[in-house]
C-alpha atoms as a PDB file:
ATOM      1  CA  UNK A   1      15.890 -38.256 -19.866  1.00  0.00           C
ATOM      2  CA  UNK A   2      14.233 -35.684 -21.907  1.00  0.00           C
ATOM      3  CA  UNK A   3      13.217 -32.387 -20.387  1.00  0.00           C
ATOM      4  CA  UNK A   4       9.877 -32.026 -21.114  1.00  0.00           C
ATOM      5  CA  UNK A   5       9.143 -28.512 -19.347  1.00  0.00           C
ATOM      6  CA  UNK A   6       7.774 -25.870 -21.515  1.00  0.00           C
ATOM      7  CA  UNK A   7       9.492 -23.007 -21.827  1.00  0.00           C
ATOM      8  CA  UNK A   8       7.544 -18.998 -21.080  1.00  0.00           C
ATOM      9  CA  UNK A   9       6.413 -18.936 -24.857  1.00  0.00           C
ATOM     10  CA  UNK A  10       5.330 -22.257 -25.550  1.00  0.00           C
ATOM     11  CA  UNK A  11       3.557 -22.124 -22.255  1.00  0.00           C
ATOM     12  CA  UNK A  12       1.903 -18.396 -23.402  1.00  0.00           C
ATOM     13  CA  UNK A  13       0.881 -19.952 -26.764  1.00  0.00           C
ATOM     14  CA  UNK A  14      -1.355 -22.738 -25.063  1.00  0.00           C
ATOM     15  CA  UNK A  15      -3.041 -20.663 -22.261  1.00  0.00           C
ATOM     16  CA  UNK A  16      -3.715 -17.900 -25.460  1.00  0.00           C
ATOM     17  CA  UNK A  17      -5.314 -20.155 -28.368  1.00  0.00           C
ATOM     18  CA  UNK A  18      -8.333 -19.638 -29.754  1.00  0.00           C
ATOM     19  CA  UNK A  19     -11.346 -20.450 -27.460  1.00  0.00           C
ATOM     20  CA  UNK A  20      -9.639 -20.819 -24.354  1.00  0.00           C
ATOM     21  CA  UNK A  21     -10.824 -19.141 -21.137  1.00  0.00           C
ATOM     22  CA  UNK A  22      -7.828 -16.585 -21.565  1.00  0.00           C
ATOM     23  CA  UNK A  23      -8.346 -15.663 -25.005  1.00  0.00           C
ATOM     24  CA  UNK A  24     -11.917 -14.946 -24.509  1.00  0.00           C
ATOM     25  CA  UNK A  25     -11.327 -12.223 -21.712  1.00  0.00           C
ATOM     26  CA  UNK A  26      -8.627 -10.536 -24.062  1.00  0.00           C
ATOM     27  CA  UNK A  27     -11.609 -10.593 -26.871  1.00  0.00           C
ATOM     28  CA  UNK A  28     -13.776  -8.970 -24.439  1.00  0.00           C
ATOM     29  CA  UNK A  29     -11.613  -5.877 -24.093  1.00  0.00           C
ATOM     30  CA  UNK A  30      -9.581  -6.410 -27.200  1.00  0.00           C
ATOM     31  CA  UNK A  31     -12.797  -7.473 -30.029  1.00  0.00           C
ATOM     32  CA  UNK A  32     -11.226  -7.691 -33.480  1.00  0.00           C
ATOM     33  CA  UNK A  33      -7.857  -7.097 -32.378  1.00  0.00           C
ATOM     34  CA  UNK A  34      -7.304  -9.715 -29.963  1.00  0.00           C
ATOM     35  CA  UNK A  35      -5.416 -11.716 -32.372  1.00  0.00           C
ATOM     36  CA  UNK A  36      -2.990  -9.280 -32.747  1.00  0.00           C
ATOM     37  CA  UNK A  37      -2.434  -7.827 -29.624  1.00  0.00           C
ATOM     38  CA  UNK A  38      -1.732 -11.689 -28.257  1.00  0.00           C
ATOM     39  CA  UNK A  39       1.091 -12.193 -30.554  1.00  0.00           C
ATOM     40  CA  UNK A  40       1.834  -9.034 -29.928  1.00  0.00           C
ATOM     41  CA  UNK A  41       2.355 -10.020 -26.374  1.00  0.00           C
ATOM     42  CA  UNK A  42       3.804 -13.623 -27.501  1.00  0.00           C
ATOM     43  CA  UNK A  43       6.741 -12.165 -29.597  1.00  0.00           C
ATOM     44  CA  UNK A  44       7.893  -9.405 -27.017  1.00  0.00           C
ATOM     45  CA  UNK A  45       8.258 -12.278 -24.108  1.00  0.00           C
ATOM     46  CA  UNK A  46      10.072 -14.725 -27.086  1.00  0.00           C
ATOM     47  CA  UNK A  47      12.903 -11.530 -28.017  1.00  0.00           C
ATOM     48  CA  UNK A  48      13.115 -10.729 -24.398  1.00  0.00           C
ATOM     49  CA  UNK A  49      15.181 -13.104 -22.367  1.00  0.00           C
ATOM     50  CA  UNK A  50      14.421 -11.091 -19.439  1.00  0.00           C
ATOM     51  CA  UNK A  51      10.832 -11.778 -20.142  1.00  0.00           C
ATOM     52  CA  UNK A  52      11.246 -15.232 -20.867  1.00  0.00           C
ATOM     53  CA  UNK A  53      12.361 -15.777 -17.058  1.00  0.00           C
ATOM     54  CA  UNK A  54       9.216 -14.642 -15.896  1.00  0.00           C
ATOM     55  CA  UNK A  55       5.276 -16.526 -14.999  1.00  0.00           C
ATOM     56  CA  UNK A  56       3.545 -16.380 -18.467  1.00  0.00           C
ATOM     57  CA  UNK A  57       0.644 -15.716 -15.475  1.00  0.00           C
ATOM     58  CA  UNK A  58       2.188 -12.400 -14.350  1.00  0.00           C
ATOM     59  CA  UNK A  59       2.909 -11.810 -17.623  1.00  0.00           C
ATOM     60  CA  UNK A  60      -0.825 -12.299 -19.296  1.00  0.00           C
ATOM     61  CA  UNK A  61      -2.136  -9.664 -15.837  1.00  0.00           C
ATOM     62  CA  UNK A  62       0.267  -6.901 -17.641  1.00  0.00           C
ATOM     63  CA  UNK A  63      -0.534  -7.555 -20.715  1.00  0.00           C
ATOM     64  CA  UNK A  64      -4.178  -7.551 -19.990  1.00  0.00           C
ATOM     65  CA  UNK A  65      -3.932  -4.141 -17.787  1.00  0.00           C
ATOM     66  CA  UNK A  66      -2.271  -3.031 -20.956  1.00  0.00           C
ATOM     67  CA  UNK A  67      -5.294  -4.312 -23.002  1.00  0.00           C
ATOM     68  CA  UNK A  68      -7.730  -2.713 -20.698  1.00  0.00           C
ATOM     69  CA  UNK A  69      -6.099   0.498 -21.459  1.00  0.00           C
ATOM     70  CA  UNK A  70      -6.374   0.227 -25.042  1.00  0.00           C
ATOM     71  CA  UNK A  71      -2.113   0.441 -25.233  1.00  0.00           C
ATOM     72  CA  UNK A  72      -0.404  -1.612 -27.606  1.00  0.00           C
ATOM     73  CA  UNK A  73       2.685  -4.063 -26.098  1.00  0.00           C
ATOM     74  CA  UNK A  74       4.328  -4.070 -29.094  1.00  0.00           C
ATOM     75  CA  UNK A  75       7.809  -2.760 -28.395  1.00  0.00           C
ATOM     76  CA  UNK A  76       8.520  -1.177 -31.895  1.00  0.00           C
ATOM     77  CA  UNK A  77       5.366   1.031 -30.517  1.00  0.00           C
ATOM     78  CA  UNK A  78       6.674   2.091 -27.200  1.00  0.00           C
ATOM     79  CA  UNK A  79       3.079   2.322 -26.149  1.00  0.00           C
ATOM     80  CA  UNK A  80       3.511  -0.027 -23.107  1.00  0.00           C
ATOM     81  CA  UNK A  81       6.142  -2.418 -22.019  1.00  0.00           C
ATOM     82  CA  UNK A  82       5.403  -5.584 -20.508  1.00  0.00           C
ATOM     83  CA  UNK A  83       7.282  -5.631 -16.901  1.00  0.00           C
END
């Protein structure tokens, strides 16, 4: 039997795509950059196994407190970390 659960990323990738509900409140805050900032947010969780443990839900509210305060998640950055 085939395990067919998605794992944190894969899960984070579908609720972020292009024209879905989530994606269009990041472009409200985010505008032009919204693209980046969500892989931004995509490839911290996918080199963090830490992060990869936790609700891509919990993890889209920090990223988008983040967002609201115009700070980058991008962990080369140390702007804001995702926790």
């Amino acid at each position: 039997m085939a395990n067919t659960q998605l794992t944190t990323v894969q899960q984070l990738r579908q609720l972020t795509q292009n024209g879905s509900k989530v994606f269009g409140e990041f472009e409200r805050i985010m505008k032009e950059r919204t693209p980046q900032f969500l892989s931004s947010v995509i490839t911290a969780v996918n080199n963090n196994t830490s992060l990869q443990a936790c609700d891509p839900n919990h993890i889209l509210k920090c990223a988008m407190d983040s967002a609201s305060l115009g700070l980058d998640v991008n962990p080369n950055l140390g702007l804001a970390s995702l926790v």
